[in-house]
Protein backbone atom coordinates (compact mmCIF):
# COMPACT_ATOMS: atom_id res chain seq x y z
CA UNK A 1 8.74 43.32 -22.19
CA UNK A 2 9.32 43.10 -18.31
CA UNK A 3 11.65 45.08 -16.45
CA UNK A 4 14.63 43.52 -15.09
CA UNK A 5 14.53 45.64 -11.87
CA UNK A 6 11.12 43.69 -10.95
CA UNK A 7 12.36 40.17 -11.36
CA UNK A 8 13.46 38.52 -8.13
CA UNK A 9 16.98 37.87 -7.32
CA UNK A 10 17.62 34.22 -8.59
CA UNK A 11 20.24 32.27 -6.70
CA UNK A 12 20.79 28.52 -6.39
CA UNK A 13 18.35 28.56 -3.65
CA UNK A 14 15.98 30.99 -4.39
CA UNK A 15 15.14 29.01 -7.59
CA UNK A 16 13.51 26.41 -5.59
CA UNK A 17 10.73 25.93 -3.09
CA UNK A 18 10.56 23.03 -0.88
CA UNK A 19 8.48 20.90 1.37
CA UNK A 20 5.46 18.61 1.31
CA UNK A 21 2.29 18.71 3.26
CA UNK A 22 0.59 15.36 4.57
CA UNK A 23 -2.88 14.75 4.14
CA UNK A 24 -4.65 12.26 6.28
CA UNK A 25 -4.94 8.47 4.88
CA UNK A 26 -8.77 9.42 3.69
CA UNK A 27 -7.90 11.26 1.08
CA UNK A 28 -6.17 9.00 -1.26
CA UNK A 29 -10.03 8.68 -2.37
CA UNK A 30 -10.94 12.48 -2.34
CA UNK A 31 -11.00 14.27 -5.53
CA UNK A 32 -8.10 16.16 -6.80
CA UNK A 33 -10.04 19.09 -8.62
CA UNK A 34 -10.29 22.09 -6.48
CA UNK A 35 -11.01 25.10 -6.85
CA UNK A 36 -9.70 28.75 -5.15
CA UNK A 37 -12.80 31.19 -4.18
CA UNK A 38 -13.81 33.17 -7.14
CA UNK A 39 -13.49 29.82 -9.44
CA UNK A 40 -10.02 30.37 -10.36
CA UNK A 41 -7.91 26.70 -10.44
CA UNK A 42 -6.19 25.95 -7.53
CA UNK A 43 -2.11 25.65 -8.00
CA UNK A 44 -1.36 22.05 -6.57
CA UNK A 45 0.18 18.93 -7.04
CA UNK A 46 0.09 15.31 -5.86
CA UNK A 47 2.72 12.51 -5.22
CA UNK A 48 0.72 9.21 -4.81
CA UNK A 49 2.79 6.35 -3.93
CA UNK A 50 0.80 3.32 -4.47
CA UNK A 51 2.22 -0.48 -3.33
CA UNK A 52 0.41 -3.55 -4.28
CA UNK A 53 1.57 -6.73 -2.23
CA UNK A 54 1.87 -10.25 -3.39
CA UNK A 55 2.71 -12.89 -0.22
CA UNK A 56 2.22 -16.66 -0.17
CA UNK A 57 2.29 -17.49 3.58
CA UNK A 58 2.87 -21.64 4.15
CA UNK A 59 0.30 -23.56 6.74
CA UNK A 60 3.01 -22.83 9.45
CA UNK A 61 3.33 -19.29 8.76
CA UNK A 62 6.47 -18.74 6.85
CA UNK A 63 6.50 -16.63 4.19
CA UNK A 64 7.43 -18.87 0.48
CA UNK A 65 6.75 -16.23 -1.46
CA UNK A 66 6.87 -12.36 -1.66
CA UNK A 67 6.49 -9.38 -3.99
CA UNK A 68 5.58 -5.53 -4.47
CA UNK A 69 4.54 -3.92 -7.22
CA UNK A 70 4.52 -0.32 -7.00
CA UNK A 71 4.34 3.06 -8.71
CA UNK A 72 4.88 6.56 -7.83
CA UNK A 73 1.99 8.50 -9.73
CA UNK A 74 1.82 12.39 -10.08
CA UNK A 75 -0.67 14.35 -10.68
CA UNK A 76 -0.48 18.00 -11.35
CA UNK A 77 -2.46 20.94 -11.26
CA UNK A 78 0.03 23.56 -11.71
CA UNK A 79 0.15 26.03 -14.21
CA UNK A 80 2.97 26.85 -16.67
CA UNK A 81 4.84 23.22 -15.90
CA UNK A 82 7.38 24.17 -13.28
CA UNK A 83 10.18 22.09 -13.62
CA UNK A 84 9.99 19.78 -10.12
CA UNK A 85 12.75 17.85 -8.06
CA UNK A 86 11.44 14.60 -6.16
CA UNK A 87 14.42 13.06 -3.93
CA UNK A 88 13.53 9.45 -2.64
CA UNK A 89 15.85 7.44 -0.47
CA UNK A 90 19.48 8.78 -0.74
CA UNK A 91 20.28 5.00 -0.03
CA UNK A 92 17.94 3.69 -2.44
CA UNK A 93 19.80 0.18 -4.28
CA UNK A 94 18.62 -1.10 -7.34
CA UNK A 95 19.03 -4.71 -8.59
CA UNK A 96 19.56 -7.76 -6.42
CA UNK A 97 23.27 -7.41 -5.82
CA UNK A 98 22.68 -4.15 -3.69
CA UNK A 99 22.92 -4.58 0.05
CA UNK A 100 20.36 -3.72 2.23
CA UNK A 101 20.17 -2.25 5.75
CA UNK A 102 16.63 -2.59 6.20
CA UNK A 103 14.95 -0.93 9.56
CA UNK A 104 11.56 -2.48 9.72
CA UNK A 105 10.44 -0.88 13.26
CA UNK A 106 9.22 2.30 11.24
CA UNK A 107 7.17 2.75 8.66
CA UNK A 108 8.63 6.77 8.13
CA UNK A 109 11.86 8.49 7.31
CA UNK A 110 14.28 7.31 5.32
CA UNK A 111 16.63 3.88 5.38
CA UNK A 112 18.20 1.47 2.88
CA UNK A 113 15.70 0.34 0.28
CA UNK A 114 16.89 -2.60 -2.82
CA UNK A 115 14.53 -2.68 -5.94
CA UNK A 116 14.74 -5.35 -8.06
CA UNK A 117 13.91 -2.91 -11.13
CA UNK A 118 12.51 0.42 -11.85
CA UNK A 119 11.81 2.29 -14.59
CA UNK A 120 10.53 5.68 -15.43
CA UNK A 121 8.03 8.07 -17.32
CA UNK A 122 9.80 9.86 -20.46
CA UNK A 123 9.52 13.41 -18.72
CA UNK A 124 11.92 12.61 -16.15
CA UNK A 125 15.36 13.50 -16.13
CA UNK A 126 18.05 10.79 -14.69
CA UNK A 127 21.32 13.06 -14.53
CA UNK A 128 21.72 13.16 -10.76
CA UNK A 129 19.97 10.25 -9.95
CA UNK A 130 22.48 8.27 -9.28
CA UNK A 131 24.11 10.87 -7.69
CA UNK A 132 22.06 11.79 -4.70
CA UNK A 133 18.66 9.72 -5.70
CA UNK A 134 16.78 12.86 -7.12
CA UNK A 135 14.55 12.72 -10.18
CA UNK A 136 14.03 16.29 -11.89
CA UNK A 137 10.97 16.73 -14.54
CA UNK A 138 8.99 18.93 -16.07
CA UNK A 139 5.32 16.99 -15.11
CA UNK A 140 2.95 17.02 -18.29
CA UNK A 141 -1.01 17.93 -16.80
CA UNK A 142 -2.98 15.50 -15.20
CA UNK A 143 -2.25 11.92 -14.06
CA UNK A 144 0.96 10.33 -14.74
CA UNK A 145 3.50 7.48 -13.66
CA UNK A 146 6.78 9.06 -12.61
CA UNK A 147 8.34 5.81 -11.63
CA UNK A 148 6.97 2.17 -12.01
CA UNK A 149 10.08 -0.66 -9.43
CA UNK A 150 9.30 -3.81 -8.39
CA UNK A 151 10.59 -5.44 -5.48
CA UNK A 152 11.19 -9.23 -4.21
CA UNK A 153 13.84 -8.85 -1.68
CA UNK A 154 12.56 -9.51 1.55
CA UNK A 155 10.33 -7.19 3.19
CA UNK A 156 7.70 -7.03 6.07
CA UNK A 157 4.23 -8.28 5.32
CA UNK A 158 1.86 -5.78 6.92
CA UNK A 159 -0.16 -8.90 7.70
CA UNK A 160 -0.07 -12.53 9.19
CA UNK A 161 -2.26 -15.01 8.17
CA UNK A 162 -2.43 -18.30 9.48
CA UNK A 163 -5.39 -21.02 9.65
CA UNK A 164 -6.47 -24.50 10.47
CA UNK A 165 -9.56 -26.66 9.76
CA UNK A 166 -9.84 -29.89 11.70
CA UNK A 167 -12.38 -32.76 11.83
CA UNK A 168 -14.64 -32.68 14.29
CA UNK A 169 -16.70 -35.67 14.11
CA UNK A 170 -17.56 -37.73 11.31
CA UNK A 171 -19.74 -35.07 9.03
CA UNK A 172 -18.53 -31.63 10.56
CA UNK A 173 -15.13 -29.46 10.33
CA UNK A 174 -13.40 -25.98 12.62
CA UNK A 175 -11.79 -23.65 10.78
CA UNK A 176 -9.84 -21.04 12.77
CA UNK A 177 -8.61 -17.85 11.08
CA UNK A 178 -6.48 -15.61 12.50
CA UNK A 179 -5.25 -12.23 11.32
CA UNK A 180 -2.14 -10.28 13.07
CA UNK A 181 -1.16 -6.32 12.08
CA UNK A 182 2.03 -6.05 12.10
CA UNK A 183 2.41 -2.64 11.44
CA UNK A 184 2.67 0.48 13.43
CA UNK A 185 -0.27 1.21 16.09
CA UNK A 186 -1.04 5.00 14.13
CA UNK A 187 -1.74 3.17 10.96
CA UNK A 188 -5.34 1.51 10.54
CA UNK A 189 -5.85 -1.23 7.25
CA UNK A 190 -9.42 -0.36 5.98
CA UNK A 191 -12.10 -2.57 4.16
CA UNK A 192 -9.96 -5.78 5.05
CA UNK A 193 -12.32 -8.83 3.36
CA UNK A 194 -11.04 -12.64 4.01
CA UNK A 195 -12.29 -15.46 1.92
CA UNK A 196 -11.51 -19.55 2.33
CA UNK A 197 -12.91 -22.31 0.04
CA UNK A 198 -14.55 -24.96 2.01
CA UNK A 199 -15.27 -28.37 0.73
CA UNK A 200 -17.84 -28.67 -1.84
CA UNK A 201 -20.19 -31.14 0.38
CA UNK A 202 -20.79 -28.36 2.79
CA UNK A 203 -24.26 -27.66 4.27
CA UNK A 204 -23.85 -24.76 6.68
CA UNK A 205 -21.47 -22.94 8.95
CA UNK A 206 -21.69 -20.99 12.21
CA UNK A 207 -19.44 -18.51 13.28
CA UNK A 208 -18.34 -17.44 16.43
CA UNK A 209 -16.14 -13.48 16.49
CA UNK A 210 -13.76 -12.86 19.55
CA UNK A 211 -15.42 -11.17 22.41
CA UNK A 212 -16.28 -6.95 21.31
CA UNK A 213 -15.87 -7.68 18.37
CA UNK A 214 -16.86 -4.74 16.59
CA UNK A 215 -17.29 -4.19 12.97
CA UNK A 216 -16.90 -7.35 11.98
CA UNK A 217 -19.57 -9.42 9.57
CA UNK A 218 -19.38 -12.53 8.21
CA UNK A 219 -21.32 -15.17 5.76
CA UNK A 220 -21.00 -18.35 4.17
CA UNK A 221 -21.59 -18.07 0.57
CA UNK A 222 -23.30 -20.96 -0.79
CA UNK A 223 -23.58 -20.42 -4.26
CA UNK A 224 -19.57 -20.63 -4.43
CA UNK A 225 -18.66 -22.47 -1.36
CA UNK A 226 -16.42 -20.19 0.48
CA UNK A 227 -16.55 -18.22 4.04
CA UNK A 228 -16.17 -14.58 4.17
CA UNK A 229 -15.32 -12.10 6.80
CA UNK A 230 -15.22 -8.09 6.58
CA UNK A 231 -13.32 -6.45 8.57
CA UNK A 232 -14.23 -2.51 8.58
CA UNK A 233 -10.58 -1.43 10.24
CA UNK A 234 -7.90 -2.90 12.00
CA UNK A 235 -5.23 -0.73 13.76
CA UNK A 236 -1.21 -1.50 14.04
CA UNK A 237 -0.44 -4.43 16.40
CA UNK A 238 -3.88 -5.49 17.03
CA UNK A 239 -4.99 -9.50 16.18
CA UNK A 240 -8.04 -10.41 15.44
CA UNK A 241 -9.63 -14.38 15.24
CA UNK A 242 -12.35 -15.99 13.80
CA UNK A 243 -13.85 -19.90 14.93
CA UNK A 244 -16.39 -21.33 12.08
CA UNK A 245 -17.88 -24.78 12.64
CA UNK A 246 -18.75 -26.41 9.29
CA UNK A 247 -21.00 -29.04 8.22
CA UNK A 248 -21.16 -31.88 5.87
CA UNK A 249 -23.49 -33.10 4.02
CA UNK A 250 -21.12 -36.75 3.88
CA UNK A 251 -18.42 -37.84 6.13
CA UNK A 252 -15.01 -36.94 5.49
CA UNK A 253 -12.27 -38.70 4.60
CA UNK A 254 -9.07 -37.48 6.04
CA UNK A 255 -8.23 -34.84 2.94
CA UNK A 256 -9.77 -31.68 4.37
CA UNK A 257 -6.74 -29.77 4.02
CA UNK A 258 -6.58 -30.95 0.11
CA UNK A 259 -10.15 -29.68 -0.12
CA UNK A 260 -10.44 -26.58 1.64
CA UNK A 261 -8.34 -23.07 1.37
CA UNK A 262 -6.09 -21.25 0.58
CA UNK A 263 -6.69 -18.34 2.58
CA UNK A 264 -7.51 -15.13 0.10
CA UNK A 265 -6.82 -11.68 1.87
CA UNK A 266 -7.83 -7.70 0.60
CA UNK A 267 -7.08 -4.95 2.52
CA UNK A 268 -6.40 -0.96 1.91
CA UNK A 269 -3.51 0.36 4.06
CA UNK A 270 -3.31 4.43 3.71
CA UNK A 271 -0.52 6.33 4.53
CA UNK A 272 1.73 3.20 4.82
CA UNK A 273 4.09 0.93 2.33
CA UNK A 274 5.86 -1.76 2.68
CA UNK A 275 8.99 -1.36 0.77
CA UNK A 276 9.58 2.04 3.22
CA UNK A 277 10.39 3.99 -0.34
CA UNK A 278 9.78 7.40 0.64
CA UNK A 279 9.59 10.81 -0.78
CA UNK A 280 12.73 13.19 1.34
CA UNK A 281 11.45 16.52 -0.29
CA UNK A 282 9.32 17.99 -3.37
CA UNK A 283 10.71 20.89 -5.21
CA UNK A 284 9.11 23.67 -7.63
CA UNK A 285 10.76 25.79 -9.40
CA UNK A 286 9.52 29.18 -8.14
CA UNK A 287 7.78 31.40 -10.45
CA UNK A 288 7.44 34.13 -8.00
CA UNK A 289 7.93 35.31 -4.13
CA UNK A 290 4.42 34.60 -3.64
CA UNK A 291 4.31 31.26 -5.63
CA UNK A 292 2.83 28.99 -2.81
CA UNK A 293 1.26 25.74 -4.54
CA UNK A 294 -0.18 23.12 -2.35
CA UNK A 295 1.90 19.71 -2.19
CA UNK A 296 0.77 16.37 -0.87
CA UNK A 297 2.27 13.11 -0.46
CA UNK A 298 0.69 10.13 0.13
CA UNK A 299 1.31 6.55 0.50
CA UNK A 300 -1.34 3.53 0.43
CA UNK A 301 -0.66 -0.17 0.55
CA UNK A 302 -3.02 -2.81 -1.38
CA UNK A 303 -3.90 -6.37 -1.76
CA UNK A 304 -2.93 -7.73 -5.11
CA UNK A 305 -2.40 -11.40 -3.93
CA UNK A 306 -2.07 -11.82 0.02
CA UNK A 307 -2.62 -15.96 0.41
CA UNK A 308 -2.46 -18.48 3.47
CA UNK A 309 -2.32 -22.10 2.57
CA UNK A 310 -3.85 -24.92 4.99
């Protein structure tokens, strides 16, 4: 039995906690299993939301195709299952016949998002969601998806790819690659690796990197015929270019383009996502006055199939 004298007033606000912490873009690999001094678990909870991009970009530079596939996964530490409230977008749209304001100059805040589709784990409660965009649960332990969408309307590639081979003389080829951030300049891509198919007659390539280049590696893989060049970071707005000279072991015959590419790109983006779905506030049901669990949110953007045709 408790005594109802110690119990904390509970009003419509005093019910809830709310805010979110940020932790830096490195720690969407860190481990999630923490302890407090003394070995006793450590009350917190994570909000991962985790984009994979599909883009087709033509030899020009248009886009022809685009996609995201994304999830919002949880992952709680928190003891007793608190019920939580996670508000997204107030003017998130779903399905293709929802309008969209979209404000691509920021990669923060909030602004009109369209999914194509969503749907949701089986804890989740829907009753004011379409309401005021707020998803109430009560999250089971561990790892869990709270929300799988998809999304095809259009959107900003955090990348442009575009590249050319041309003949050079009878038996040789340049390939130019060249790789434009267009995201925000506090927001660095990590472990960005670009691969093109070259012809199957060719001997050997030389590459040349833009001037200070640091960072930067690249190879020509001869087992499988393809060029390859690692970037360790690139940072918002920068553009990066790389020359290779190629050559053949037979002259060519006009149908390089036929023969060579597409353009294959991977790249980690933390604390960024393309569709600009964001999280407005996490809410936990307070236990107590001194309830205090740690919250983080974090965003990260991924390859799934970024590809420049010749």
């Amino acid at each position: 039995m408790v005594d109802a004298g110690r119990l904390p007033p509970l009003g419509p606000a005093a019910m809830f906690m709310q805010g979110t912490k940020r932790m830096p873009g490195t720690a969407v690999t860190k481990s999630v299993v923490a302890n407090e001094p003394g070995g006793k678990k450590r009350e917190e909870i994570f909000v991962d939301i985790i984009e994979k991009i599909s883009v087709t970009f033509s030899s020009s530079g248009y886009i022809l195709t685009s996609e995201i596939d994304g999830t919002i996964q949880m992952k709680s530490y928190l003891s007793g299952n608190p019920e939580i409230r996670l508000a997204l977008n107030e003017d998130l749209g779903i399905g293709k016949n929802s309008s969209s304001t979209h404000d691509y100059r920021s990669s923060s805040g909030g602004g009109s998002v369209v999914l194509d589709d969503c749907n949701f784990h089986e804890s989740v409660q829907l009753d004011s969601f379409d309401i005021d965009r707020t998803l109430h649960l009560i999250p089971p332990d561990g790892e869990f998806p709270v929300m799988n969408y998809r999304m095809t309307q259009e959107f900003k590639p955090p990348f442009r790819v575009t590249a050319l081979i041309e003949e050079a003389g009878p038996s040789r080829a340049e390939v130019l690659l060249k790789i434009r951030a267009d995201f925000p300049a506090n927001v660095t891509a990590n472990t960005i690796t670009v691969q093109m198919p070259v012809p199957s007659y060719t001997m050997r390539a030389s590459f040349e990197l833009e001037a200070g280049a640091v960072g930067q590696t690249t190879d020509f893989k001869e087992g499988t015929r393809r060029l390859e060049w690692n970037l360790k970071k690139i940072v918002g707005g920068s553009e990066h270019t790389l020359r290779a000279k190629l050559t053949f072991s037979q002259e060519t015959h006009g149908n390089l383009t036929k023969e060579a590419g597409p353009v294959n790109m991977n790249f980690t983006i933390p604390m960024y996502n393309a569709s600009k779905l964001q999280v407005r506030y996490l809410q936990i049901a307070k236990k107590s006055k001194t309830y205090n669990p740690y919250r983080w949110v974090r965003y990260v953007t991924q390859a799934n199939s970024y590809v420049a045709r010749l």
